[in-house]
C-alpha atoms as a PDB file:
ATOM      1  CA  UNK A   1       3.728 -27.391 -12.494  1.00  0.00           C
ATOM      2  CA  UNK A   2       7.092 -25.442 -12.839  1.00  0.00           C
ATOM      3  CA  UNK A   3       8.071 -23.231  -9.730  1.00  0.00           C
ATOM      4  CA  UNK A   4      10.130 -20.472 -10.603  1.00  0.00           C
ATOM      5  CA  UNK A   5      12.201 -18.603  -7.945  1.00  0.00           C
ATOM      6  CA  UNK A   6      11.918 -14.466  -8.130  1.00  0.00           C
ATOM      7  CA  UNK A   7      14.219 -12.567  -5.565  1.00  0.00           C
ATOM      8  CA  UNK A   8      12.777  -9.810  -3.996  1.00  0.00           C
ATOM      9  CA  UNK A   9      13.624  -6.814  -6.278  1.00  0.00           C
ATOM     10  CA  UNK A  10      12.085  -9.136  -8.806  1.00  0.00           C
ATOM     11  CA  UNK A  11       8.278  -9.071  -6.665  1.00  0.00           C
ATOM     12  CA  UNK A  12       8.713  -5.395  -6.789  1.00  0.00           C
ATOM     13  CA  UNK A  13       9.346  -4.511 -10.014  1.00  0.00           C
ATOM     14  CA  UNK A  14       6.607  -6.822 -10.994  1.00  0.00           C
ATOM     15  CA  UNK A  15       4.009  -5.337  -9.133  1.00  0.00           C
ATOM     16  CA  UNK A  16       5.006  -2.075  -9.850  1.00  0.00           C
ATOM     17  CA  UNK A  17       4.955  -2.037 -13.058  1.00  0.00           C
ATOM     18  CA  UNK A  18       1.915  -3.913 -12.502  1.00  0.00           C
ATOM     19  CA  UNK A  19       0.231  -0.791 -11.023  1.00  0.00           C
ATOM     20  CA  UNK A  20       2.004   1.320 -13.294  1.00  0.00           C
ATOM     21  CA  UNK A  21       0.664   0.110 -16.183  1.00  0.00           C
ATOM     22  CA  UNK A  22      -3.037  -0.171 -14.496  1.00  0.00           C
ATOM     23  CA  UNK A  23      -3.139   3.846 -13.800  1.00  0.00           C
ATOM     24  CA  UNK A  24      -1.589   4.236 -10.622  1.00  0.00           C
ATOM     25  CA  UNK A  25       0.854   6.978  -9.941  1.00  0.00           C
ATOM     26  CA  UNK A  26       4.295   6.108  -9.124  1.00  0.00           C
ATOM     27  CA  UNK A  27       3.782   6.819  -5.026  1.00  0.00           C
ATOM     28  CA  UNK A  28       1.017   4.563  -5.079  1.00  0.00           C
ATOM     29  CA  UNK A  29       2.262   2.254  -7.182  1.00  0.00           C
ATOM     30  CA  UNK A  30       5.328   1.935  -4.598  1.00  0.00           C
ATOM     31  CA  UNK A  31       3.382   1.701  -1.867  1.00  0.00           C
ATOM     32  CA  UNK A  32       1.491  -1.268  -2.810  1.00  0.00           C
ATOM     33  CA  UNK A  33       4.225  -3.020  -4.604  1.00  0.00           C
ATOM     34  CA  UNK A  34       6.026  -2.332  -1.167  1.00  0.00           C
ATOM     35  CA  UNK A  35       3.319  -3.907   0.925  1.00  0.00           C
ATOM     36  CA  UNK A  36       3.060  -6.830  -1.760  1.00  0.00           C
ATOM     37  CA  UNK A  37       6.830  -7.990  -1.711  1.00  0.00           C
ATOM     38  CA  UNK A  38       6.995  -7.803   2.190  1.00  0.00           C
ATOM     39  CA  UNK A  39       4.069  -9.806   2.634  1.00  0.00           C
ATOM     40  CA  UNK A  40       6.021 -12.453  -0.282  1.00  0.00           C
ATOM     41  CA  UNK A  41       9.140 -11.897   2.198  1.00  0.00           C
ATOM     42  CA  UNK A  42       7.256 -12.825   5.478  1.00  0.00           C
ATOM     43  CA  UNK A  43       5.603 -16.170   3.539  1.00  0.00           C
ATOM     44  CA  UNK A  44       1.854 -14.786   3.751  1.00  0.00           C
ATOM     45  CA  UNK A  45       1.719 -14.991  -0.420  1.00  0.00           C
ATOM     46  CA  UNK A  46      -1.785 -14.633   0.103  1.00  0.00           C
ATOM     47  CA  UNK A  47      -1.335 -11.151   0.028  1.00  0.00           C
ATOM     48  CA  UNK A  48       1.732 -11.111  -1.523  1.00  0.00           C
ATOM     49  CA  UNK A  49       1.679 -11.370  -5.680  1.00  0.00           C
ATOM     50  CA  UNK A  50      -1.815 -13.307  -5.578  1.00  0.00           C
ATOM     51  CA  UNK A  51      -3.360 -10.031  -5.421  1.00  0.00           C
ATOM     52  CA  UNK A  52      -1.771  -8.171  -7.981  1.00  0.00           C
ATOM     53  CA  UNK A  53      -4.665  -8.895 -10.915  1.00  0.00           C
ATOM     54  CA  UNK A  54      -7.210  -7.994  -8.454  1.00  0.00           C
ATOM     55  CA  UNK A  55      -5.536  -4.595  -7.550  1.00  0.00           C
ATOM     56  CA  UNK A  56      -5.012  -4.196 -11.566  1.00  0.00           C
ATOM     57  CA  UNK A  57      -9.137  -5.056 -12.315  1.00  0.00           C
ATOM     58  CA  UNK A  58      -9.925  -2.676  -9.699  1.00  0.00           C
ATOM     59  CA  UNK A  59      -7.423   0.251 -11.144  1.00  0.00           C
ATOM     60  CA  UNK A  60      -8.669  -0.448 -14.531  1.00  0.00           C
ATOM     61  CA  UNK A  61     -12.665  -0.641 -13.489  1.00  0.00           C
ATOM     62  CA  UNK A  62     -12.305   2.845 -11.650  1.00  0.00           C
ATOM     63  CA  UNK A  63     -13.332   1.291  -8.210  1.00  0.00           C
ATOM     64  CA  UNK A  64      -9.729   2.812  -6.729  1.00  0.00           C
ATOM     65  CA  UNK A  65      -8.264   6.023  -7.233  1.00  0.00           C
ATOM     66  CA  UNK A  66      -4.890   5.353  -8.672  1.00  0.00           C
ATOM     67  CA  UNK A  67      -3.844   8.917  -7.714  1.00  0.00           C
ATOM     68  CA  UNK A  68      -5.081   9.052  -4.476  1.00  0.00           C
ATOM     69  CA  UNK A  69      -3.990  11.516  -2.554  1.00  0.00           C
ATOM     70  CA  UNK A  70      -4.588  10.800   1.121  1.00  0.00           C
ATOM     71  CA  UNK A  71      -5.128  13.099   3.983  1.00  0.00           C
ATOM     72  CA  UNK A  72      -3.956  13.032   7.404  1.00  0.00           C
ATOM     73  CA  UNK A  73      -5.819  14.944  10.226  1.00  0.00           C
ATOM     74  CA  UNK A  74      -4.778  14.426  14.184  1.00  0.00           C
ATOM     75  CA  UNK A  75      -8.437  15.528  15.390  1.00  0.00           C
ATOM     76  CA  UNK A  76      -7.271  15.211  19.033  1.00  0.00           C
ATOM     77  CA  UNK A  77      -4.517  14.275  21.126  1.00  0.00           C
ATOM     78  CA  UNK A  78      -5.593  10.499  20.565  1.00  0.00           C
ATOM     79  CA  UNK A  79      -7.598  10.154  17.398  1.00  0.00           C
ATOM     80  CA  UNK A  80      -5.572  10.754  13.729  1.00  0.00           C
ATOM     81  CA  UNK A  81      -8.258  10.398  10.794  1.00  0.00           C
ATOM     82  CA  UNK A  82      -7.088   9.753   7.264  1.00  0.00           C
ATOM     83  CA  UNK A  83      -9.011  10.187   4.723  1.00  0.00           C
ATOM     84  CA  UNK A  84      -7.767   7.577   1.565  1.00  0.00           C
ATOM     85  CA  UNK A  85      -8.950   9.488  -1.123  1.00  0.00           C
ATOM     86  CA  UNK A  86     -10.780   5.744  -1.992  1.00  0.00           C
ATOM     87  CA  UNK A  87      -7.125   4.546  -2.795  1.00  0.00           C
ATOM     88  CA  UNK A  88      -4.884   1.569  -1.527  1.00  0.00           C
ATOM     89  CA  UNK A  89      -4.487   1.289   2.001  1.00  0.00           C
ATOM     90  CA  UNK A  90      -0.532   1.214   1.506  1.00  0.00           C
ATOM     91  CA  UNK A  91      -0.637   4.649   0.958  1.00  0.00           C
ATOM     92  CA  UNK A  92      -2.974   6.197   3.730  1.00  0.00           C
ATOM     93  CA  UNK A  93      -0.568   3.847   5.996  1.00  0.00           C
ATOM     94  CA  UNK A  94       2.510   5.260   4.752  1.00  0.00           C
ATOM     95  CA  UNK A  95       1.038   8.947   5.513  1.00  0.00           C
ATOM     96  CA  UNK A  96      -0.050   8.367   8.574  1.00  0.00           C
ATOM     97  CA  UNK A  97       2.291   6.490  10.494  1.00  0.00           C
ATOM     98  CA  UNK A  98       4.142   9.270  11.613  1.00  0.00           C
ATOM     99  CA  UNK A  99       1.516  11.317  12.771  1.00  0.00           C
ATOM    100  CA  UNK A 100      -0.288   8.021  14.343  1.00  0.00           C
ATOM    101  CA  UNK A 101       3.352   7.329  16.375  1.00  0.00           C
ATOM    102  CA  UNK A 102       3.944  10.917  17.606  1.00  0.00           C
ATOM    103  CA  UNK A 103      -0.161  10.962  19.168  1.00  0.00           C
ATOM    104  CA  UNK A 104       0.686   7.486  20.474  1.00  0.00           C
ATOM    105  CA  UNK A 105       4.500   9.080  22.134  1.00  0.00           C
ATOM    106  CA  UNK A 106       3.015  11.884  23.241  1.00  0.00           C
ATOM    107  CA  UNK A 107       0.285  10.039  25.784  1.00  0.00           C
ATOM    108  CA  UNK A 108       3.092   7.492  27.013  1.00  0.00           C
ATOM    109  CA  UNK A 109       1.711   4.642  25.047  1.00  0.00           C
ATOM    110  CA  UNK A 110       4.732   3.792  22.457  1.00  0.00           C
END
C-alpha cells in the first residue's frame, strides 16, 4: 500500500469539492470540509477524510439537507435551541457558537 502525503489545503479542497459536487451549498460545504481537515490536523482521521463518501451517499440519497439553513433561538438566559434544518452538524455549530458563548458570559460561566 502507497501512502501519499496531502497538506492541509489539500484535505479541504478535497472535501469540498466533495460536498460540492454531492449538492451541498458552498456554506455547508465549508463547514464540513472545515470540521473534516481539523479533525485530519488533530490525528482523529476517523472523522477526518474517512467520512467523506458517507457524507456524499447521504447528500446524494436525500437523508441531509445540503442547503440547510439552520436556526438559532436563545429560549432563555441558559438554554439556545438550534434547529439544523436536518443538515450537517458543522453548520448548526458554526451558527450557534456565538449565541451559545454570550448565554454562557452572561451567567459567569465562560
Amino acid at each position: 500500500m502507497t501512502t501519499t502525503a496531502l497538506s492541509l489545503d489539500e484535505i479541504y479542497d478535497i472535501a469540498n469539492t466533495a460536498l460540492l459536487s454531492a449538492g451541498a451549498n458552498e456554506e455547508n460545504a465549508d463547514a464540513v470540509a472545515q470540521t473534516v481537515t481539523r479533525a485530519e490536523r488533530d490525528g482523529s482521521h476517523s472523522h477526518g477524510l474517512f467520512r467523506i463518501p458517507g457524507y456524499v451517499a447521504s447528500l446524494k440519497s436525500g437523508k441531509v439537507n445540503g442547503q440547510a439553513d439552520p436556526k438559532v433561538d436563545q429560549r432563555t438566559a441558559v438554554v439556545v435551541h438550534c434547529d439544523g434544518d436536518l443538515g450537517y452538524a458543522p453548520i448548526a455549530h458554526q451558527r450557534s457558537l456565538d449565541t451559545l458563548a454570550k448565554a454562557a458570559q452572561s451567567q459567569g460561566i465562560a
